[in-house]
N, C-alpha and C. Protein backbone atom coordinates (compact mmCIF):
# COMPACT_ATOMS: atom_id res chain seq x y z
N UNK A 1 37.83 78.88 36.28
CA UNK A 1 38.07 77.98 35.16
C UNK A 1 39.58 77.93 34.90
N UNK A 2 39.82 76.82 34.93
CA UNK A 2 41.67 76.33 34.09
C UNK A 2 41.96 75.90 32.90
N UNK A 3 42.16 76.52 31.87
CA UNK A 3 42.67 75.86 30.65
C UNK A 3 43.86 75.16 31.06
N UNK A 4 43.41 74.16 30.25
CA UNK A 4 44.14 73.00 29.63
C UNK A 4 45.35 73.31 29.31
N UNK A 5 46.78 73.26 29.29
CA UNK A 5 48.12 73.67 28.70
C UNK A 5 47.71 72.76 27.59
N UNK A 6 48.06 73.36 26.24
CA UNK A 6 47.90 72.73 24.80
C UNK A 6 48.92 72.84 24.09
N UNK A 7 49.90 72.11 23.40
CA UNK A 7 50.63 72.78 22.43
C UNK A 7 51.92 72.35 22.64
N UNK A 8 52.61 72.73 21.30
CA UNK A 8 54.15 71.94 21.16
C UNK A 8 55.06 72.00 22.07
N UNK A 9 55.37 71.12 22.83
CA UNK A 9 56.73 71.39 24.08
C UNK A 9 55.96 70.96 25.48
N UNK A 10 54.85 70.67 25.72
CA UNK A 10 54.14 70.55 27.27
C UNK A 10 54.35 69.15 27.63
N UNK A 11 55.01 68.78 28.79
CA UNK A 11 55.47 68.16 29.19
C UNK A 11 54.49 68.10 30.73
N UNK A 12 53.80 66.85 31.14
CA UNK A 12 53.09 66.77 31.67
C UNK A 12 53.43 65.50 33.06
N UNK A 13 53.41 65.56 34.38
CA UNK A 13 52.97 64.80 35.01
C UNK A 13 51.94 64.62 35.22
N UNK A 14 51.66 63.42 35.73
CA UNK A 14 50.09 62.91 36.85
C UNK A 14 50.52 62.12 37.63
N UNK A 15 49.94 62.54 38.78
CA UNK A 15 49.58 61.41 39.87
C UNK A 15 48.17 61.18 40.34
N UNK A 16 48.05 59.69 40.57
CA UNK A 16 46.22 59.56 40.54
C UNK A 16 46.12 59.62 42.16
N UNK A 17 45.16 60.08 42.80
CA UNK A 17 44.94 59.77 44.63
C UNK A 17 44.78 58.26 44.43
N UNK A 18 45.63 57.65 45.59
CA UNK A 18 45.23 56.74 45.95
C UNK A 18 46.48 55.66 45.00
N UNK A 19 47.20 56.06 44.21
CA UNK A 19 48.16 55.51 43.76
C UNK A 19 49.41 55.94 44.08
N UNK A 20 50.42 55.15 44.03
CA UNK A 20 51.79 55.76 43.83
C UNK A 20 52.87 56.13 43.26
N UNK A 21 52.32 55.76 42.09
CA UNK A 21 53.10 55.93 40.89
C UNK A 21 52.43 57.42 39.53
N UNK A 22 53.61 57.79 39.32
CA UNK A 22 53.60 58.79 38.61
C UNK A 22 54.03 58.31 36.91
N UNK A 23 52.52 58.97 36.08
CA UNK A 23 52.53 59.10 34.76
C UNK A 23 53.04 60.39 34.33
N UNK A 24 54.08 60.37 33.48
CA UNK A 24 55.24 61.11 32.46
C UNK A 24 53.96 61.37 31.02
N UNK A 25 53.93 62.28 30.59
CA UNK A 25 53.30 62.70 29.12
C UNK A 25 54.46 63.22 28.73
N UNK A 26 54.61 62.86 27.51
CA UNK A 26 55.41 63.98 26.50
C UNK A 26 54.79 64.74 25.25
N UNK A 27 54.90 65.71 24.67
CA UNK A 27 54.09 65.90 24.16
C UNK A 27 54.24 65.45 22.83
N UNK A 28 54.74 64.51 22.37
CA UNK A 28 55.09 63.80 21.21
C UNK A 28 54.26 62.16 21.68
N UNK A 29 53.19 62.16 22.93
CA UNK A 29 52.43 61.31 23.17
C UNK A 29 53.06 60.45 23.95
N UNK A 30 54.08 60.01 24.05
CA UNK A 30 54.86 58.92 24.57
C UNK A 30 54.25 59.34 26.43
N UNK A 31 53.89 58.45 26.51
CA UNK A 31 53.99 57.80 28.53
C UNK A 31 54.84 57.19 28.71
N UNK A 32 54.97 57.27 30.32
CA UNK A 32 55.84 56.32 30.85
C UNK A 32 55.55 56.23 32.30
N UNK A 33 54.99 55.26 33.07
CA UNK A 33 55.04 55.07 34.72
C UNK A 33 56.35 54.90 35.16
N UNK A 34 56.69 55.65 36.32
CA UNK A 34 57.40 55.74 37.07
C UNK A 34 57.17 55.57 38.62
N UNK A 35 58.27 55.30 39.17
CA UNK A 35 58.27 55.35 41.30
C UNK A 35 58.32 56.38 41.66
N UNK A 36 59.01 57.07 40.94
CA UNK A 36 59.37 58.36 41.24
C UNK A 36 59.58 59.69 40.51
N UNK A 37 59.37 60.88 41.33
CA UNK A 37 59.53 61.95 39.93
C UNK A 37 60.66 62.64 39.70
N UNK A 38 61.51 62.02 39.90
CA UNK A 38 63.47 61.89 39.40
C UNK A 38 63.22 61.00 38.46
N UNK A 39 63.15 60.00 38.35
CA UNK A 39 62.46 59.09 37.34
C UNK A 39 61.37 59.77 36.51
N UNK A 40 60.88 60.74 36.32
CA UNK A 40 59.90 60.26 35.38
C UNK A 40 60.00 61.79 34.86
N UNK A 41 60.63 62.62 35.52
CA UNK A 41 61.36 64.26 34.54
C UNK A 41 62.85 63.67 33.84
N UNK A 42 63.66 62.28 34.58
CA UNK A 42 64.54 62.49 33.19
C UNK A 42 64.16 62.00 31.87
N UNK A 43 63.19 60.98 31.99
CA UNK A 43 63.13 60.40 31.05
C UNK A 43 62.15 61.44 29.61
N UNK A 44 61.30 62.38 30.82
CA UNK A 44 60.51 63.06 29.85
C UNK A 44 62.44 64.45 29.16
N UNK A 45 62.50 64.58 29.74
CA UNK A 45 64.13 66.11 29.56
C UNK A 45 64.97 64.91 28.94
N UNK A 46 64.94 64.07 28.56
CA UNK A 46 65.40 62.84 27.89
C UNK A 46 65.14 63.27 26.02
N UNK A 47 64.36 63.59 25.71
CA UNK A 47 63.26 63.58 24.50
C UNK A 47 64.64 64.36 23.48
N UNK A 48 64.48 63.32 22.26
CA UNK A 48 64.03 62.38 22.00
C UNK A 48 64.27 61.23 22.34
N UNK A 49 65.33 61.12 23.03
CA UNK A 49 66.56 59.49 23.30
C UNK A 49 65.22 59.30 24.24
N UNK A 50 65.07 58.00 24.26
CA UNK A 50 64.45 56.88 24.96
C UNK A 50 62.84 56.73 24.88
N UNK A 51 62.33 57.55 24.03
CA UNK A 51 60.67 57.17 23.82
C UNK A 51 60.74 57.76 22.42
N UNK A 52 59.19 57.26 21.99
CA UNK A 52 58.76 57.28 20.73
C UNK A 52 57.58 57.85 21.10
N UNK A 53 56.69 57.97 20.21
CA UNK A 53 55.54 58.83 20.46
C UNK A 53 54.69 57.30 21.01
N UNK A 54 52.88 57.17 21.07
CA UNK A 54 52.68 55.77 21.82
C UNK A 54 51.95 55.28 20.56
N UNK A 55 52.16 54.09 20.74
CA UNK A 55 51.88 53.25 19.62
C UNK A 55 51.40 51.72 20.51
N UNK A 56 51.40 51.96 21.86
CA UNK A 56 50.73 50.59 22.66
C UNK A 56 52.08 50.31 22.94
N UNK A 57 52.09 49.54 24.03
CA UNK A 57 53.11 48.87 24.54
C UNK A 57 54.23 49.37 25.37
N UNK A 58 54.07 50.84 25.11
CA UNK A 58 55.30 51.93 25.89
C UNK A 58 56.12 51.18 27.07
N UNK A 59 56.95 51.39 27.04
CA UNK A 59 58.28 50.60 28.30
C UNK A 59 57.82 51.64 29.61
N UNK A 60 57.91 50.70 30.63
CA UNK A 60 57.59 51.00 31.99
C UNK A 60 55.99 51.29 32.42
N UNK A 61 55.25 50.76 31.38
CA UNK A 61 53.28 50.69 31.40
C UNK A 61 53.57 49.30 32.57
């Protein structure tokens, strides 16, 4: 069994099989798709400058 990482500061990738693009979590909710994962750790090591928590519409969906 794997718990879940929970809690203030977790900073999360995903990549889905079969896709190529990589989803950014922050843990203030904000996503972001990316090409790449140089792209998608600065923007999360970015926080707070350039995302908000998600509220629909997030830049780079």
């Amino acid at each position: 069994m794997t718990a879940e990482p929970t809690g203030r500061g977790v900073l999360r990738v995903e990549w889905r099989p079969g896709g190529d693009r990589l989803l950014g979590v922050c843990h203030c909710g904000a996503e972001r798709r990316a090409d790449g994962p140089v792209e998608v750790w600065e923007w999360l090591l970015a926080h707070p400058d350039g995302h908000r928590p998600a509220t629909g519409g997030e830049p780079g969906e």
